[in-house]
Protein backbone atom coordinates (compact mmCIF):
# COMPACT_ATOMS: atom_id res chain seq x y z
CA UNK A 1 31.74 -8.08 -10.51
CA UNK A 2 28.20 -6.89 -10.47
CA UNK A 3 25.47 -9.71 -9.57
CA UNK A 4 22.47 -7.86 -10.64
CA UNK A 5 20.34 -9.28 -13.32
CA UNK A 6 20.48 -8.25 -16.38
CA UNK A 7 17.20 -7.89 -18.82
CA UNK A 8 18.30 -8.53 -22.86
CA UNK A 9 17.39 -6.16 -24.60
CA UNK A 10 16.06 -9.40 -27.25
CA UNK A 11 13.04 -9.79 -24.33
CA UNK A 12 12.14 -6.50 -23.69
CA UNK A 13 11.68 -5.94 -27.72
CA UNK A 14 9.65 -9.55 -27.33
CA UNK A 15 7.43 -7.65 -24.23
CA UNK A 16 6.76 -4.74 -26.05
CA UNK A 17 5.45 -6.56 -29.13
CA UNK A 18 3.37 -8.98 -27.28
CA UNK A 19 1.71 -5.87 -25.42
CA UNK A 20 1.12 -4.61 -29.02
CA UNK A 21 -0.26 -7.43 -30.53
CA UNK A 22 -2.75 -7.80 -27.78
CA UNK A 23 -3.81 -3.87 -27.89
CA UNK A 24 -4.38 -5.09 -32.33
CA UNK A 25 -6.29 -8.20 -31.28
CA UNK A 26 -8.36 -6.00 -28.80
CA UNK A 27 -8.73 -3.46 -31.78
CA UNK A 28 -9.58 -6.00 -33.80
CA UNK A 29 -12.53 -7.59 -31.13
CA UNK A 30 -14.28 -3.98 -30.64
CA UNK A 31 -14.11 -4.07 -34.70
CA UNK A 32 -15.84 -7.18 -34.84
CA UNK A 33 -18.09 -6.29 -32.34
CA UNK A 34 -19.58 -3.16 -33.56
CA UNK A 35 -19.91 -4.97 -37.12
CA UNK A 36 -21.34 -8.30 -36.05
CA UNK A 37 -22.56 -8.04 -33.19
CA UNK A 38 -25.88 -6.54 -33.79
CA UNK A 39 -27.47 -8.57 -36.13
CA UNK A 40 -30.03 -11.06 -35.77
CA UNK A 41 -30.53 -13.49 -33.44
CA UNK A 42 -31.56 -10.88 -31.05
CA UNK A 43 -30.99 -12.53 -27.62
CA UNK A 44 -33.65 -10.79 -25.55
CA UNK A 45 -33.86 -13.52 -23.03
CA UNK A 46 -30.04 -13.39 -22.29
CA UNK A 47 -29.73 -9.36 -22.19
CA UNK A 48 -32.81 -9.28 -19.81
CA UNK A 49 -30.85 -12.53 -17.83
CA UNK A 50 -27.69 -10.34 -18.03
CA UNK A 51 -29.24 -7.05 -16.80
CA UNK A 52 -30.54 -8.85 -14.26
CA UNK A 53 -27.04 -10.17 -12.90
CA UNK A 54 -25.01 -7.03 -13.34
CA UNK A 55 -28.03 -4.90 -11.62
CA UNK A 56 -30.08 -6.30 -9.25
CA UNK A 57 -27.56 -8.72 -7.76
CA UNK A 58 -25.28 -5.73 -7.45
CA UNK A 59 -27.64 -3.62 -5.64
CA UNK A 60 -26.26 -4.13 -2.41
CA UNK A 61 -22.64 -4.16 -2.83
CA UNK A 62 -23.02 -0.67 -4.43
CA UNK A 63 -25.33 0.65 -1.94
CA UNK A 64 -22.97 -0.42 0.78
CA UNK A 65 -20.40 0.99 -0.85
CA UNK A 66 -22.04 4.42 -1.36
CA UNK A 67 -23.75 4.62 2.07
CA UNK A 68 -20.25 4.06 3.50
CA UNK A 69 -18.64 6.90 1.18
CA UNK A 70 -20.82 9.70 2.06
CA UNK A 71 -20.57 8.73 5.69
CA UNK A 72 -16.78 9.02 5.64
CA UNK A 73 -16.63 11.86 2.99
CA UNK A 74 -18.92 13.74 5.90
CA UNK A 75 -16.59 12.55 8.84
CA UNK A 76 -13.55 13.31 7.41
CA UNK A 77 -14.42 16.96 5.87
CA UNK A 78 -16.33 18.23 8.56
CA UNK A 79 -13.15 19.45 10.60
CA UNK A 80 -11.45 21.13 8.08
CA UNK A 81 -14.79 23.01 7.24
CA UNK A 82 -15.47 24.06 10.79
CA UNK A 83 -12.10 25.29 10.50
CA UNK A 84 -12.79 27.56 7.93
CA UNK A 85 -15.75 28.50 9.18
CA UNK A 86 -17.93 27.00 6.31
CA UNK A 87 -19.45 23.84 7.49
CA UNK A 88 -22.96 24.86 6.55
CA UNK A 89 -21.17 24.25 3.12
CA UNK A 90 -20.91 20.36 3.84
CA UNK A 91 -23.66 19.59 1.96
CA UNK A 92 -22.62 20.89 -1.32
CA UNK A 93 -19.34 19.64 -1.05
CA UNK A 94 -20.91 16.24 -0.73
CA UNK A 95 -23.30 16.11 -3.42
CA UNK A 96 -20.53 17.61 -5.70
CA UNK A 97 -18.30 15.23 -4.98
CA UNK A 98 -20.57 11.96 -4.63
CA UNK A 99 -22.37 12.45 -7.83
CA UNK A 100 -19.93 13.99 -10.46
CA UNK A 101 -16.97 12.09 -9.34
CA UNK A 102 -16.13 9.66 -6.54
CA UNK A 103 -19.72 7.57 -6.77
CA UNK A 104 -19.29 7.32 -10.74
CA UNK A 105 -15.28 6.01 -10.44
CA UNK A 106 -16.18 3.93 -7.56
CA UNK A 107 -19.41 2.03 -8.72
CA UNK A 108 -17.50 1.01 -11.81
CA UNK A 109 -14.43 0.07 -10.27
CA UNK A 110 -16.54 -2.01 -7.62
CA UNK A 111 -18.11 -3.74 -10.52
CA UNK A 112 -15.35 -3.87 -12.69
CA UNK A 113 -13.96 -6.47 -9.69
CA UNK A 114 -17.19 -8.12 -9.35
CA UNK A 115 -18.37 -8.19 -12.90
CA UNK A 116 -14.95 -8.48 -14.30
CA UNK A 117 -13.46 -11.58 -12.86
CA UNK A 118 -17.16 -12.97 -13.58
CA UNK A 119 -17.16 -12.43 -17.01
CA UNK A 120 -13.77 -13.21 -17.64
CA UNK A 121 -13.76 -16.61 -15.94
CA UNK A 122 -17.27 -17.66 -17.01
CA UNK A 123 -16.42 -17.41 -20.74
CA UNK A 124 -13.16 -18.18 -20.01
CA UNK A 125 -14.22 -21.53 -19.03
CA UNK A 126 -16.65 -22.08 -21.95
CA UNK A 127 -13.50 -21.41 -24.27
CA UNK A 128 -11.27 -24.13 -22.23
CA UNK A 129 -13.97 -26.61 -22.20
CA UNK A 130 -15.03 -26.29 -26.02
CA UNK A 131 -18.55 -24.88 -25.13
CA UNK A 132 -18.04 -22.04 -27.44
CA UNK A 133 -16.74 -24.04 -30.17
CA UNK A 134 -19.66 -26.33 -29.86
CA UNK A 135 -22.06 -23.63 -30.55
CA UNK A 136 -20.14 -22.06 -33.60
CA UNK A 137 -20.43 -25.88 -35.05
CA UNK A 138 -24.20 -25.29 -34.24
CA UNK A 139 -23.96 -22.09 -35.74
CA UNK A 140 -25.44 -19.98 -32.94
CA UNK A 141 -23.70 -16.69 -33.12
CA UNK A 142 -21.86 -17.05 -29.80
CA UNK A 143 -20.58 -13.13 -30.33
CA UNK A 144 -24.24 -12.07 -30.13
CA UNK A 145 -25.41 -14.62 -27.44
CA UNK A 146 -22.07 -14.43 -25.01
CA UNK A 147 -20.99 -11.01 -25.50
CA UNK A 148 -23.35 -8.50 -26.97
CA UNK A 149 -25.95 -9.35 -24.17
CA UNK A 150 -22.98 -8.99 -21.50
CA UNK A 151 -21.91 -6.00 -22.66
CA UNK A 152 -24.94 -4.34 -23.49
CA UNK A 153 -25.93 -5.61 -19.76
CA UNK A 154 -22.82 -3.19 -18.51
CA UNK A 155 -23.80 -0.50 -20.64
CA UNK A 156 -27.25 -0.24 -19.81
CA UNK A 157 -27.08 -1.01 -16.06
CA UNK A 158 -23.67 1.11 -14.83
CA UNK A 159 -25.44 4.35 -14.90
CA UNK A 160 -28.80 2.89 -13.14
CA UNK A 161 -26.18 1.44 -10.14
CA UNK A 162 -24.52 4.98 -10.21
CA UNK A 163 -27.89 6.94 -9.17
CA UNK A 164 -28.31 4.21 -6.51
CA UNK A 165 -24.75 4.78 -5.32
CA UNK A 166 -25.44 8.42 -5.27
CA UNK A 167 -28.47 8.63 -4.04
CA UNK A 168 -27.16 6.64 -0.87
CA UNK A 169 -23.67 8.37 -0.60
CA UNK A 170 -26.17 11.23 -0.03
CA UNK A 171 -28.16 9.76 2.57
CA UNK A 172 -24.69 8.70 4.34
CA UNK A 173 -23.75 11.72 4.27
CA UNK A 174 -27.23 12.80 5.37
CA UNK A 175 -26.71 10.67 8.51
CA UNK A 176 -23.90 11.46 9.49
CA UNK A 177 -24.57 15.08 9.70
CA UNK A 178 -28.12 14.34 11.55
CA UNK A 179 -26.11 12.25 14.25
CA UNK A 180 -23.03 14.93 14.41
CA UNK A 181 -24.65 18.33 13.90
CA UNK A 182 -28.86 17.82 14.33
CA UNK A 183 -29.20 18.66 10.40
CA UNK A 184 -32.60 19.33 9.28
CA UNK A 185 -32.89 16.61 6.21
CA UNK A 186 -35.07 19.57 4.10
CA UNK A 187 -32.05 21.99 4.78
CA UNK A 188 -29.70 19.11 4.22
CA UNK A 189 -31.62 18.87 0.67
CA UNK A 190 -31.64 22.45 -0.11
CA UNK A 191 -28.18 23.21 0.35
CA UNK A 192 -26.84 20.01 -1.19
CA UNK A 193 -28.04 20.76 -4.86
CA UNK A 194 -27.91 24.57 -5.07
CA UNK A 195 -24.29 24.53 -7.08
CA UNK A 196 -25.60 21.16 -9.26
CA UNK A 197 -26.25 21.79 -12.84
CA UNK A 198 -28.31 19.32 -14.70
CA UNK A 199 -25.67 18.87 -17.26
CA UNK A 200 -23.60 18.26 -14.43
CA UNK A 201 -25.83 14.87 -13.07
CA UNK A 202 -26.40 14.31 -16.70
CA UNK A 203 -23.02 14.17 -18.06
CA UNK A 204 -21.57 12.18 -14.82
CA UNK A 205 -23.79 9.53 -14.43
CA UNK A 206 -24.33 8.71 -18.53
CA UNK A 207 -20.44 8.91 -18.20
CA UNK A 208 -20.76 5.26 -17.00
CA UNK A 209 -21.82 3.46 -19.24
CA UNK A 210 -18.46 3.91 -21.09
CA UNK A 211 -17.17 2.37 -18.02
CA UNK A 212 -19.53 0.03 -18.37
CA UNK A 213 -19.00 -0.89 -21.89
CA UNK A 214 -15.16 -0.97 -21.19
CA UNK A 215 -15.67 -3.30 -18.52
CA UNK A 216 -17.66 -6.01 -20.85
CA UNK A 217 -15.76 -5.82 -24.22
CA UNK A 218 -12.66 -5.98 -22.15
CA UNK A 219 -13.66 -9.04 -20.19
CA UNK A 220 -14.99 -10.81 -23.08
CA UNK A 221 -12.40 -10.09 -25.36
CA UNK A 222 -9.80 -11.99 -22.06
CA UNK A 223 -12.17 -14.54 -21.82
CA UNK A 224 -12.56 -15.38 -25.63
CA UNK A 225 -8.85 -15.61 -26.43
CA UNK A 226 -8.21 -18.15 -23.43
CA UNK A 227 -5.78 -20.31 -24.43
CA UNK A 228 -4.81 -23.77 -22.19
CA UNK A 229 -5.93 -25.01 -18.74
CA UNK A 230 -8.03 -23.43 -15.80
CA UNK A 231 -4.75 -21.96 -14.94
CA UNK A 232 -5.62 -19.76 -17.64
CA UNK A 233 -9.00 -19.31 -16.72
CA UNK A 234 -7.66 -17.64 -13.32
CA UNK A 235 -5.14 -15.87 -15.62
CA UNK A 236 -7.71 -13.77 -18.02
CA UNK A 237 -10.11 -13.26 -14.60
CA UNK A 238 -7.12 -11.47 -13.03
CA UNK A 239 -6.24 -9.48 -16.18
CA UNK A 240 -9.76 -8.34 -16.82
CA UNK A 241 -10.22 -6.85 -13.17
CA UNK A 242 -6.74 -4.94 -13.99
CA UNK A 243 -7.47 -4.23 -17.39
CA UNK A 244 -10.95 -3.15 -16.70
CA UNK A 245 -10.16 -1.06 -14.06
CA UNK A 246 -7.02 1.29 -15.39
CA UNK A 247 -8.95 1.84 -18.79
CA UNK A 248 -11.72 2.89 -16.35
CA UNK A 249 -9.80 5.33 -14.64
CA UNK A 250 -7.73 6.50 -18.32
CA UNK A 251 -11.79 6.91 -19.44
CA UNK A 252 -12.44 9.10 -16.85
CA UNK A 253 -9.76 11.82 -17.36
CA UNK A 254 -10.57 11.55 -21.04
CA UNK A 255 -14.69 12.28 -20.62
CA UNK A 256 -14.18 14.92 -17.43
CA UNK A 257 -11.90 16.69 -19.51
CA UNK A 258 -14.38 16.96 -22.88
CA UNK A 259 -17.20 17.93 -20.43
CA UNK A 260 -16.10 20.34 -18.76
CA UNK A 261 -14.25 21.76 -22.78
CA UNK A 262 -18.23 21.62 -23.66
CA UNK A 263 -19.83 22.31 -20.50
CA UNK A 264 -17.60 24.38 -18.11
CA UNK A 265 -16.63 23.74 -14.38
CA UNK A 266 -19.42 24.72 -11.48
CA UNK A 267 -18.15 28.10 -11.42
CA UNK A 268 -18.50 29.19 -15.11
């Protein structure tokens, strides 16, 4: 007699359609949003309030995060170069990889678990306490004040983080080189940015504000649709951060592919 448990197939039919319903609400949400969400009130105030909470006060969890990157990235590939006999190449290979891929994907998925849970739980909790309701009864757009501001935040802010994150992956990298191999920092800079295309820096830094814009609607949308106790407050924080940060990485293969359809790869 086997004792392993058995899923009906009656709940995985239930799964699947709850998974579907919530991709049509979601649907439904970015809908709104792009027809609603723009018209007046304007909330300057907020967006500037907003900006100023996803940037500045992220400044230095991104610029740890990048500093660290490029100092590993340089630690870890300078044996296998010296191998080969190309480690005057390290340079390249770092600025390559810092600014059209790994500090892009990792800035957003370091905000996407800062700003995420944030987001999530903070309008979460005006949902669970009737805050939101209280200001439809006012009739204060709370679409335009709550999300369009956060999201627009996001949007406008992910790419400016992303140059910051670059900028000190490089000098990490920079470092590291100085203390293992006496680098010259103008020979450091020379060599670094001699296979970079502008479309390249272009393309891979605007590239985040999709994250970015992700990363809000999807956390609003959680935190809107709370439904019970702070339970389910924690609930939509945790599923935001998740959410937030697989449609981040699903984005990615979708806009790296189209670039390099449009633009080519380094070698072309």
């Amino acid at each position: 007699m086997s004792l392993r448990p058995t899923v009906r197939p009656t709940a995985r039919r239930e799964t699947l359609a709850q998974f579907l319903e919530k991709i049509g609400e979601f649907g439904s949400f970015v809908a709104l949003f792009f027809r609603e969400g723009f018209g007046r009130p304007w909330e300057g105030r907020e967006l500037l309030r907003q900006m100023d909470e996803v940037g500045t006060r992220s400044f230095l969890l991104t610029g740890v995060t990048g500093l660290a990157i490029g100092a590993v990235l340089a630690m870890q590939s300078r044996g296998t170069l010296v191998q080969f006999g190309a480690e005057a190449m390290l340079p390249n290979m770092l600025a390559l990889s810092i600014i059209k891929e790994i500090g892009p994907v990792m800035t957003a998925l370091v905000l996407a678990g800062r700003l995420g849970a944030g987001i999530g739980a903070e309008i979460g909790s005006m949902r669970v306490t009737e805050q939101i309701d209280a200001l439809e009864v006012m009739a204060l757009r709370p679409l335009n004040y709550l999300v369009v501001t956060r999201v627009l935040a996001c949007f406008i802010m992910f790419p400016v983080l992303t140059i910051w994150t670059d900028a000190l992956g490089l000098f990490g990298g920079y470092l590291e080189s100085a203390l293992a191999a006496q680098t010259d920092p103008r020979l450091f800079l020379d060599t670094a940015f001699t296979s970079l295309r502008f479309s390249d820096v272009l393309v891979d830094t605007m590239k985040t504000s999709i994250f970015g814009a992700i990363v809000g609607l999807v956390s609003c949308f959680l935190g809107f649709n709370v439904r019970g106790g702070t339970r389910a407050v924690g609930q939509a924080a945790m599923q935001s951060v998740v959410a937030s940060s697989v449609l981040v990485i699903l984005a990615d293969v979708f806009v790296v592919r189209l670039s390099l359809l449009i633009f080519g790869d380094v070698a072309s």
